[in-house]
Protein backbone atom coordinates (compact mmCIF):
# COMPACT_ATOMS: atom_id res chain seq x y z
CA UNK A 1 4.56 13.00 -2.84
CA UNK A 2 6.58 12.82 0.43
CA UNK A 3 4.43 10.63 1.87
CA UNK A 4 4.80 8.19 -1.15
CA UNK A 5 8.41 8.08 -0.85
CA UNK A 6 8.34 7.97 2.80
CA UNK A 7 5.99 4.71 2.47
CA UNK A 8 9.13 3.65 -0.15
CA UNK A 9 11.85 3.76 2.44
CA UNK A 10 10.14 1.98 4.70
CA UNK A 11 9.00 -0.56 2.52
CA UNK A 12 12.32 -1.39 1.48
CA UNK A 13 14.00 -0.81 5.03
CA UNK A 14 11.43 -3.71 6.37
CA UNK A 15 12.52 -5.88 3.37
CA UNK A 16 15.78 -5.70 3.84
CA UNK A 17 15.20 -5.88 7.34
CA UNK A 18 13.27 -9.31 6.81
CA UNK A 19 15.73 -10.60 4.91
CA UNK A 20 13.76 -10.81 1.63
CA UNK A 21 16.25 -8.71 -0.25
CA UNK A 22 20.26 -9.70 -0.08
CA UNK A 23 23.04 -7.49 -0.57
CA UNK A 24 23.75 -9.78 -3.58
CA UNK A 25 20.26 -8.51 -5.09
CA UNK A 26 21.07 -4.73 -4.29
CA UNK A 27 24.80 -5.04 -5.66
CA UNK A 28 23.66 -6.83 -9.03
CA UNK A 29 20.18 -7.09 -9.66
CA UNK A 30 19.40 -3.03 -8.72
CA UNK A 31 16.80 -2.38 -11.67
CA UNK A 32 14.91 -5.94 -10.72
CA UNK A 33 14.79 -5.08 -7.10
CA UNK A 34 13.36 -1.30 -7.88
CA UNK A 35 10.95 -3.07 -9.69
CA UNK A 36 9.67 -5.22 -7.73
CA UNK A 37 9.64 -2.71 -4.18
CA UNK A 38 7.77 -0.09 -6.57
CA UNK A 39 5.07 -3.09 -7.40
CA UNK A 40 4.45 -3.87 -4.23
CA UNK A 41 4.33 -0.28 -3.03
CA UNK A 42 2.14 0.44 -5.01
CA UNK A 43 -0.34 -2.58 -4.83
CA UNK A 44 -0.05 -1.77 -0.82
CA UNK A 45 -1.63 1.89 -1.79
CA UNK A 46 -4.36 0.45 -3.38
CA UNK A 47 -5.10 -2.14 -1.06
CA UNK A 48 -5.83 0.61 1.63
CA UNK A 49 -7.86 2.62 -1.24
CA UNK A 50 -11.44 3.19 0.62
CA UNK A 51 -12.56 2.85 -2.97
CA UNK A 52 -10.77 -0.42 -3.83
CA UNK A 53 -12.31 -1.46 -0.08
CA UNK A 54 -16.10 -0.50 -0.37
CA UNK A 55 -15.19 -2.40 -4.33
CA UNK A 56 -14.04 -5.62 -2.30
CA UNK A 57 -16.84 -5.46 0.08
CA UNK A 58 -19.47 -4.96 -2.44
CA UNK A 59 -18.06 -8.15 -4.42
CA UNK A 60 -18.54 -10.03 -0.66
CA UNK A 61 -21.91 -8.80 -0.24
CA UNK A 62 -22.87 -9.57 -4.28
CA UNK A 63 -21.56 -13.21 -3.22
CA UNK A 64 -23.40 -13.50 -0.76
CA UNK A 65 -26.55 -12.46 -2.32
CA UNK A 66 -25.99 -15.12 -5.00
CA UNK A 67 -25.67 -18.08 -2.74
CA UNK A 68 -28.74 -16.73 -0.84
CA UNK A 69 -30.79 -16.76 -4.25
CA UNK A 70 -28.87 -20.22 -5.48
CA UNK A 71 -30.05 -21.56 -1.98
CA UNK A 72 -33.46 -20.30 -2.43
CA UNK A 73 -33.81 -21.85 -5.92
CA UNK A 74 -32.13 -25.22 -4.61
CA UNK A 75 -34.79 -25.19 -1.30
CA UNK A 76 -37.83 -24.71 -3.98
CA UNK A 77 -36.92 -26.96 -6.62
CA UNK A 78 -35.58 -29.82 -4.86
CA UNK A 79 -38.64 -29.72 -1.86
């Protein structure tokens, strides 16, 4: 859980820090701007998932298995 809300801080320092987030936001919009650091907090955790990763690779691979058998149809019924 520390970890988590270590990742948090520096999510939002680096936003802030980019300039992606103005004082404006923080002052008035608080609730929109928790929001919206929490989503992308916690679609950056599941991006670096190993299971979401060997999921996205196996989509790539399944891919490319289909345009290898689409290919191998085309060659055959076209020749």
């Amino acid at each position: 859980m520390q970890k988590l809300i270590e990742a948090a801080a520096d999510m939002a320092k680096a936003t802030v820090l980019e300039g992606n987030i103005s004082a404006t936001d923080l002052r008035d919009h608080k609730k929109n701007v928790a929001v919206k650091l929490a989503k992308s907090l916690a679609w950056t955790l599941i991006q670096n998932h190993p299971l979401y990763i060997a999921f996205t690779l196996a989509l790539w691979g399944l891919a490319a298995f289909a345009a290898l058998v689409l290919g191998i149809v085309a060659y055959f019924w076209f020749t």
